[in-house]
C-alpha atoms as a PDB file:
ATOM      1  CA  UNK A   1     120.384 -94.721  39.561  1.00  0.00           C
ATOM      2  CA  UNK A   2     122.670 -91.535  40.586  1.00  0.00           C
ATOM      3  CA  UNK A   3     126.175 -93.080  40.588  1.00  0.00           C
ATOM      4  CA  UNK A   4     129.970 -91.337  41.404  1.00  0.00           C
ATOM      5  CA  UNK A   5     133.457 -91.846  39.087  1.00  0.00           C
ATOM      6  CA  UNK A   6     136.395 -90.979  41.789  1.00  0.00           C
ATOM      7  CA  UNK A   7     139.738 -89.608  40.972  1.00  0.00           C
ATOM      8  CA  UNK A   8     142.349 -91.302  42.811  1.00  0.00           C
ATOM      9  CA  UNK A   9     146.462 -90.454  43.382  1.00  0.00           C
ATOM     10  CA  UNK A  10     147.168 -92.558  46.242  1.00  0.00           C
ATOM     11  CA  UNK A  11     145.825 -94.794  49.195  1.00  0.00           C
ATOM     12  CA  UNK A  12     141.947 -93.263  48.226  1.00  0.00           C
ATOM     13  CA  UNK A  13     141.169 -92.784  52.516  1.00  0.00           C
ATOM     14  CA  UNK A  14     138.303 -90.612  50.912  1.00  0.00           C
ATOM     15  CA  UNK A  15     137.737 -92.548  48.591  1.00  0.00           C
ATOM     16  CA  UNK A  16     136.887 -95.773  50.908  1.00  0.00           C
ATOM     17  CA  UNK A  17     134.583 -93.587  53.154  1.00  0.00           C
ATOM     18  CA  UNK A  18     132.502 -92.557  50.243  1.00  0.00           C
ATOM     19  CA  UNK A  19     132.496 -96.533  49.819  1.00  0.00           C
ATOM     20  CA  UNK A  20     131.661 -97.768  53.656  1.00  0.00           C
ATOM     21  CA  UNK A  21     128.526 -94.651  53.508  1.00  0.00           C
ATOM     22  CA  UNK A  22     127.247 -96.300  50.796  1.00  0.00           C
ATOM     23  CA  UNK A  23     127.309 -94.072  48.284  1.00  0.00           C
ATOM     24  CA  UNK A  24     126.714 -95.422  44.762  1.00  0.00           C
ATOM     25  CA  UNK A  25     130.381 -95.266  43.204  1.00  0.00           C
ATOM     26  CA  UNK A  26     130.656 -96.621  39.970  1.00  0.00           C
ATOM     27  CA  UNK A  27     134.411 -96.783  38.956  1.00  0.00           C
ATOM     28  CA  UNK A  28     137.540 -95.921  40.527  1.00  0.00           C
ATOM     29  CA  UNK A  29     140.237 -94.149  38.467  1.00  0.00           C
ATOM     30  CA  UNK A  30     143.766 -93.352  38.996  1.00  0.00           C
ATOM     31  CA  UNK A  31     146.574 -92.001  36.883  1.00  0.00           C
ATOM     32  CA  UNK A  32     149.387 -94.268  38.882  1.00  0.00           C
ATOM     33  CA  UNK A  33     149.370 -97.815  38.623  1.00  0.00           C
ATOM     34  CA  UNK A  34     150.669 -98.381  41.898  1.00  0.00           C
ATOM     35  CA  UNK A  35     147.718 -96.242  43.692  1.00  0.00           C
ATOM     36  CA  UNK A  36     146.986 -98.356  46.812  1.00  0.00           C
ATOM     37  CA  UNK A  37     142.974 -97.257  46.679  1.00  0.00           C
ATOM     38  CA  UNK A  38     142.580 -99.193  43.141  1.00  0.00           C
ATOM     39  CA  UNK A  39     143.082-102.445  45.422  1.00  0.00           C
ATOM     40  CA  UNK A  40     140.446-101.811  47.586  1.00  0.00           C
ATOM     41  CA  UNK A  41     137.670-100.659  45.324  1.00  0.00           C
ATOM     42  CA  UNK A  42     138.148-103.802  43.362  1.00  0.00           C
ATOM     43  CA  UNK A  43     138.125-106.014  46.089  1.00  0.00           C
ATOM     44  CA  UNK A  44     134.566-104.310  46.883  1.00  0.00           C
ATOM     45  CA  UNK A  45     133.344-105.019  43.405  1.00  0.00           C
ATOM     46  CA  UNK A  46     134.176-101.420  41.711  1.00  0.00           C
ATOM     47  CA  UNK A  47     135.325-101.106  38.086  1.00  0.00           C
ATOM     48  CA  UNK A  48     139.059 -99.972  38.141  1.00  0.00           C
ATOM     49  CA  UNK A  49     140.675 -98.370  35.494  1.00  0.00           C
ATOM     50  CA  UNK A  50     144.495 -96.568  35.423  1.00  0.00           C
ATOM     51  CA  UNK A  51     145.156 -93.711  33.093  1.00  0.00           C
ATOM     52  CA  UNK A  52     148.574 -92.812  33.466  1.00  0.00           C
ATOM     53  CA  UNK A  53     149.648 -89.894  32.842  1.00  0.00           C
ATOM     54  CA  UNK A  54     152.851 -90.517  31.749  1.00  0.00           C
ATOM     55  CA  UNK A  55     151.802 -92.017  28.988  1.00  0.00           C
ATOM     56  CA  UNK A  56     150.334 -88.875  26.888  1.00  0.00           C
ATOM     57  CA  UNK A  57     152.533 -85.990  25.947  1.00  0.00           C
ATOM     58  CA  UNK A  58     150.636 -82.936  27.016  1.00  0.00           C
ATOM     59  CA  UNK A  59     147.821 -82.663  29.549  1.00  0.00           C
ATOM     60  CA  UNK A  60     145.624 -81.780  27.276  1.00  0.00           C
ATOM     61  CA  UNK A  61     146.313 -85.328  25.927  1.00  0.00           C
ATOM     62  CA  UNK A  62     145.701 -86.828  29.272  1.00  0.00           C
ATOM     63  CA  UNK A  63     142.458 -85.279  30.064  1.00  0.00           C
ATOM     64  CA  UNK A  64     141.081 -86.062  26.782  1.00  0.00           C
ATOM     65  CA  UNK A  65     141.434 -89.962  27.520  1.00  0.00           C
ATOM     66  CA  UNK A  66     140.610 -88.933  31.124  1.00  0.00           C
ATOM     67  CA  UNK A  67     137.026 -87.781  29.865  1.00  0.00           C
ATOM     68  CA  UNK A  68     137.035 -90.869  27.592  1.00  0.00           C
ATOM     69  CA  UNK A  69     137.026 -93.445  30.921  1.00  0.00           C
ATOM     70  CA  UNK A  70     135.358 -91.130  33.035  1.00  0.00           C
ATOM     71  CA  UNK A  71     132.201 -90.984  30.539  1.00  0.00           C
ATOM     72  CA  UNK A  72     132.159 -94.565  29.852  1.00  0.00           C
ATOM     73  CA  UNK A  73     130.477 -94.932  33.598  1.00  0.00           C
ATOM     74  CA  UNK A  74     128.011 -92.051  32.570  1.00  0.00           C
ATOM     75  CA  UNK A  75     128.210 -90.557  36.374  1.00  0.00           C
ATOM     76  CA  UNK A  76     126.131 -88.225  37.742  1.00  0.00           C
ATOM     77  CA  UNK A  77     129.281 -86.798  39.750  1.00  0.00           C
ATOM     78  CA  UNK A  78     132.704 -86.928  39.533  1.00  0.00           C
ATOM     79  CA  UNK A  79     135.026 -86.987  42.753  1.00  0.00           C
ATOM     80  CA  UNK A  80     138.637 -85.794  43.067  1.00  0.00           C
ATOM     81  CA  UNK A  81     139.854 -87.928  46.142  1.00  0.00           C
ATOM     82  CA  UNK A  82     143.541 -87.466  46.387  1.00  0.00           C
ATOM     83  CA  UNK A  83     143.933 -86.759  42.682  1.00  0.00           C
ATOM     84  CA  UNK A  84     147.004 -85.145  41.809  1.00  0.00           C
ATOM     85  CA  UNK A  85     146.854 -83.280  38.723  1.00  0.00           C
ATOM     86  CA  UNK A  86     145.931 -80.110  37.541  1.00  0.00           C
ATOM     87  CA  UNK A  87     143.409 -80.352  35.476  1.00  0.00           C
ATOM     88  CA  UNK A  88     142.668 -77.965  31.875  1.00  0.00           C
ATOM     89  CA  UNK A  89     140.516 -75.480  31.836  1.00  0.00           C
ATOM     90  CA  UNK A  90     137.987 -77.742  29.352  1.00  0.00           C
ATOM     91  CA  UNK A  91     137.975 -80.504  31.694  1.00  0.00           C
ATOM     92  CA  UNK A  92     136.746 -78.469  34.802  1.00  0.00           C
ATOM     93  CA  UNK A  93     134.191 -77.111  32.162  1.00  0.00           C
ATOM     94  CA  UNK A  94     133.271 -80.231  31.096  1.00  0.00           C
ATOM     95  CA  UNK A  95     131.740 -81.076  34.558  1.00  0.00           C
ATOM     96  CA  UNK A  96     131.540 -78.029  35.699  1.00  0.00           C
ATOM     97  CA  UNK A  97     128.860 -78.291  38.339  1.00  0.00           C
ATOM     98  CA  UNK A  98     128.869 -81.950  39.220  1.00  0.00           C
ATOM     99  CA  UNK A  99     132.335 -82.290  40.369  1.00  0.00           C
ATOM    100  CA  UNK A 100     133.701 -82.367  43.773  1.00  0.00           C
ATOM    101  CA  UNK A 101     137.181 -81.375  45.649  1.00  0.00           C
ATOM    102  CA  UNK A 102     138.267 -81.692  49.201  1.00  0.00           C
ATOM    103  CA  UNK A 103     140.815 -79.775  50.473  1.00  0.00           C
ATOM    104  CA  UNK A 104     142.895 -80.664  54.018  1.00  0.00           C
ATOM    105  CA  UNK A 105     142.192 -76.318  54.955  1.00  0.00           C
ATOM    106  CA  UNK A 106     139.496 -73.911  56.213  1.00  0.00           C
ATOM    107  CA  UNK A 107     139.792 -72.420  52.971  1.00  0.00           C
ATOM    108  CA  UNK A 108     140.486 -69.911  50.789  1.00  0.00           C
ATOM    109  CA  UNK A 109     143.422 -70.556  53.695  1.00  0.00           C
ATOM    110  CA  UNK A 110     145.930 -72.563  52.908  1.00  0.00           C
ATOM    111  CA  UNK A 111     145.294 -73.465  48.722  1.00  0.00           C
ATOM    112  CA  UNK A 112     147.790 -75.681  47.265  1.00  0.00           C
ATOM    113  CA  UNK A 113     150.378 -78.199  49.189  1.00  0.00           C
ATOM    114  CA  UNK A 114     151.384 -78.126  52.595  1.00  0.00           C
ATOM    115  CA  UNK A 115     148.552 -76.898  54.330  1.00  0.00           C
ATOM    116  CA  UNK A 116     149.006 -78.522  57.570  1.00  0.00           C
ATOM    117  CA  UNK A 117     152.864 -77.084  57.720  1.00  0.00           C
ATOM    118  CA  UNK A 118     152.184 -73.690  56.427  1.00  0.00           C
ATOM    119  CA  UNK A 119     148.744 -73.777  59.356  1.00  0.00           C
ATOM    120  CA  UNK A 120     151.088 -74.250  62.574  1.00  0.00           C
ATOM    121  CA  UNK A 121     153.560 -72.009  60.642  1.00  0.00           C
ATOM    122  CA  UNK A 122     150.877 -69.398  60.575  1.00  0.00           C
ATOM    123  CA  UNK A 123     150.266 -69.864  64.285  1.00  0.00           C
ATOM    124  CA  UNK A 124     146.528 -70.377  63.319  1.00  0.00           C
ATOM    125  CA  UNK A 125     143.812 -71.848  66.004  1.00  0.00           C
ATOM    126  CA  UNK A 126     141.661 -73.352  64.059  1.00  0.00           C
ATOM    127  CA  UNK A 127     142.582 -75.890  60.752  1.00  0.00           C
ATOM    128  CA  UNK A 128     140.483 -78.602  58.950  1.00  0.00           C
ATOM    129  CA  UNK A 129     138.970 -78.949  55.503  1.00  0.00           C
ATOM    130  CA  UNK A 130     136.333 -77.845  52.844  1.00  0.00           C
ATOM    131  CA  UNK A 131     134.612 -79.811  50.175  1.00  0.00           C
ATOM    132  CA  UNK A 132     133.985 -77.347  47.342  1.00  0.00           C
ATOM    133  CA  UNK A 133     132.664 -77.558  43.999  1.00  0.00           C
ATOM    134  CA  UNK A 134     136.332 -77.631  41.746  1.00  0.00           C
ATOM    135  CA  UNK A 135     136.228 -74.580  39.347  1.00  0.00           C
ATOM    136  CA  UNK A 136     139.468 -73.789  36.822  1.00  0.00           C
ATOM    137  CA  UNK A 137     141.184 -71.669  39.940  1.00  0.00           C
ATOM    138  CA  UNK A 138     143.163 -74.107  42.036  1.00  0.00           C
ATOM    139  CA  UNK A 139     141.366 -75.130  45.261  1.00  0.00           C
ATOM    140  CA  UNK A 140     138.717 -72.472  44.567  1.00  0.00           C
ATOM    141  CA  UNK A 141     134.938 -72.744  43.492  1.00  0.00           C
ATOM    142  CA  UNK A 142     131.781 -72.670  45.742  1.00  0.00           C
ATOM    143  CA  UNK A 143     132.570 -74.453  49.496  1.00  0.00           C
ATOM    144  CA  UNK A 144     129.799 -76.843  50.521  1.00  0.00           C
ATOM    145  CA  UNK A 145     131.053 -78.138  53.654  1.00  0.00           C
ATOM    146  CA  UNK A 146     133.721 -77.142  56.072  1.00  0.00           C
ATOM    147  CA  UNK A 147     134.504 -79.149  59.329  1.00  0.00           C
ATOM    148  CA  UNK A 148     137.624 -77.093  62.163  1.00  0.00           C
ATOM    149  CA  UNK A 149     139.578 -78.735  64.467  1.00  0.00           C
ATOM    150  CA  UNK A 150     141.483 -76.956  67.211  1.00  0.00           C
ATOM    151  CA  UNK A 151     145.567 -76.725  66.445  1.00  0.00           C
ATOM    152  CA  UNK A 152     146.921 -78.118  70.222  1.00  0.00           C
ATOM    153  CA  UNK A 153     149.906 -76.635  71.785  1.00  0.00           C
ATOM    154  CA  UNK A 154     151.872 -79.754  70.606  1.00  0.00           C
ATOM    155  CA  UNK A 155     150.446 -80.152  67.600  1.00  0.00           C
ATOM    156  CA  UNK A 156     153.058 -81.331  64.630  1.00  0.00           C
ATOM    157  CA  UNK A 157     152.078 -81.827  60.941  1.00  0.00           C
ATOM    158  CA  UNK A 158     151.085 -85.522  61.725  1.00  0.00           C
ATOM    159  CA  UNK A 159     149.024 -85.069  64.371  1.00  0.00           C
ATOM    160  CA  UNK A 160     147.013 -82.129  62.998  1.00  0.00           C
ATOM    161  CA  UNK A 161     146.597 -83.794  59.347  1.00  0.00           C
ATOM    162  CA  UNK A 162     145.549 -87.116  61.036  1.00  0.00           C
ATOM    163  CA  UNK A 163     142.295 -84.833  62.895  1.00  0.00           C
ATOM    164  CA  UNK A 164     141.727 -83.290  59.855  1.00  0.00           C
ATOM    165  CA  UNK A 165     141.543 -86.728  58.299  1.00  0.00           C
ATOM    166  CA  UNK A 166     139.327 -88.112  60.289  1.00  0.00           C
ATOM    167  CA  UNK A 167     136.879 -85.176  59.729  1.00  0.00           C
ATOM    168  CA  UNK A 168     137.334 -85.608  56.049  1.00  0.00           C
ATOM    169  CA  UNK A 169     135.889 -89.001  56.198  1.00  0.00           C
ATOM    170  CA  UNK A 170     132.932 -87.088  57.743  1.00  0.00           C
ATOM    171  CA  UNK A 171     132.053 -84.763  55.845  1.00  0.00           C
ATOM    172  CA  UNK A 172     133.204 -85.793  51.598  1.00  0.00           C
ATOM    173  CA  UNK A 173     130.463 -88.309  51.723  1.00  0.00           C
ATOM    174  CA  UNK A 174     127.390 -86.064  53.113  1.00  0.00           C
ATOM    175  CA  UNK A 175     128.913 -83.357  50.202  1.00  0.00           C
ATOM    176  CA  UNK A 176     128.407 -86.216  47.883  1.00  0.00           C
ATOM    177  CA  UNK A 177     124.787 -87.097  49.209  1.00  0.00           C
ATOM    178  CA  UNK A 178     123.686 -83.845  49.352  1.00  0.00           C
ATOM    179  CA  UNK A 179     124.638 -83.666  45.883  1.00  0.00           C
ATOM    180  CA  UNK A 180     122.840 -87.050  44.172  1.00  0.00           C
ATOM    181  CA  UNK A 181     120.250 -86.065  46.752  1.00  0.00           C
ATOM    182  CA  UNK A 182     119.446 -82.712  44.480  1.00  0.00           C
ATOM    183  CA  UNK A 183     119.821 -80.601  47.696  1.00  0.00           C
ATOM    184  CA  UNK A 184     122.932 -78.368  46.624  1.00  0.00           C
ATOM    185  CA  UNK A 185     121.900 -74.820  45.430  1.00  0.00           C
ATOM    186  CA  UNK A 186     124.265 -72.420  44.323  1.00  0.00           C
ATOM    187  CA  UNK A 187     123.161 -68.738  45.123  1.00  0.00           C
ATOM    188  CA  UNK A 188     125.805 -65.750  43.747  1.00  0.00           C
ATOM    189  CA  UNK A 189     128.673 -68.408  43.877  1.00  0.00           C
ATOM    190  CA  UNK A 190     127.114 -69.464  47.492  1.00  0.00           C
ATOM    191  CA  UNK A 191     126.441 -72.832  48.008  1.00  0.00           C
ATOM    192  CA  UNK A 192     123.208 -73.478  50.289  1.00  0.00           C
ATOM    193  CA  UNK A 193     121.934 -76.921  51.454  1.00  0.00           C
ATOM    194  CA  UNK A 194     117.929 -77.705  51.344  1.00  0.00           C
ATOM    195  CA  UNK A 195     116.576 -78.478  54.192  1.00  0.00           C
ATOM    196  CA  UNK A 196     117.865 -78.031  57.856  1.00  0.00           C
ATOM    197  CA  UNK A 197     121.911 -79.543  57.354  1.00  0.00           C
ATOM    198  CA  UNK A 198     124.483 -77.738  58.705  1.00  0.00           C
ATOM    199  CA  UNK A 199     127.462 -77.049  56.390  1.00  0.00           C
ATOM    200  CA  UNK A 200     130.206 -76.434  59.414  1.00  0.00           C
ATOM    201  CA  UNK A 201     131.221 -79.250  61.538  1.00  0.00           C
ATOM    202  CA  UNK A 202     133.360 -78.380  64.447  1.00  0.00           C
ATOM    203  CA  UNK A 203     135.521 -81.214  66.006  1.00  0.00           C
ATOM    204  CA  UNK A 204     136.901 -81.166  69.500  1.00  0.00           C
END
């Protein structure tokens, strides 16, 4: 059976709606012991496991026992949910292909921190967020899904990154599907979906 490893940081929103599709997640692992999302998966019956990273050196060192609990679960994908590291180069090449990112922008706008901030900063009129396979460039690699929501007149940072959110929740877990599904195809470092899915979602 296909199954998912998730990288948490935090609360794991993403995390829980890859959980409530019903997607076949196998273990849920975080670098802080105090991630809120490490609750919740083990209350569903997930296997849990914390590697901190302030326990190891270098991040070299930290990735190495990262790949140690990761491959104990043998997944078929690996999920970065909220996970907030930068990874080495030989980790991203390690599962290169079969692992996942999403990003709160229409990117390549917006890489990095911030994005909802540096969007209304911009004056943009359209914001949202891309699930893209995770390559060694920050918030780069092959974009499977993007979903846009419109930036209001009144918009603030909360308001915005709670739509954005909310479309999130929408559109990590068909990325993930599509993926254990076998329907993902990269084409000249373009990702196309089998079949008649559309990969833009567009939110009032």
């Amino acid at each position: 059976m296909n199954s998912i490893v998730i990288l948490i940081s935090g609360r794991g929103s993403n995390m829980q709606a890859m959980v409530e599709a019903g997607l076949p997640v196998a273990a849920v692992i975080s670098n802080r012991a105090d991630a809120a999302g490490l609750e919740y998966a083990a209350g569903r019956g997930i296997a849990t496991a914390i590697i901190a990273h302030r326990d190891y050196a270098t991040r070299e060192a930290f990735d190495a026992a990262l790949v140690r609990a990761i491959d104990g679960f043998r997944p078929d994908l690996v999920a970065l949910a909220g996970f907030m590291r930068i990874l080495t180069e030989d980790f991203v090449l390690r599962y290169q292909g079969r692992m996942l990112n999403i990003h709160p922008s229409l990117l390549p706008a917006f890489p990095g921190l911030d994005t909802h901030a540096r969007a209304l900063a911009a004056g943009v009129k359209l914001h949202g967020c891309s699930v893209h396979f995770v390559t060694a460039e920050l918030d780069h690699g092959p974009i499977i899904i993007q979903a846009a929501v419109p930036v209001l007149p009144h918009d603030d940072e909360v308001k915005l990154a709670a739509r954005v959110l909310a479309q999130e929740h929408r559109i990590y877990p068909q990325a993930a599907r599509w993926f254990l599904d076998g329907n993902l195809v990269i084409e000249s470092g373009v990702v196309r979906v089998k079949g008649d899915h559309p990969q833009q979602l567009y939110a009032p």
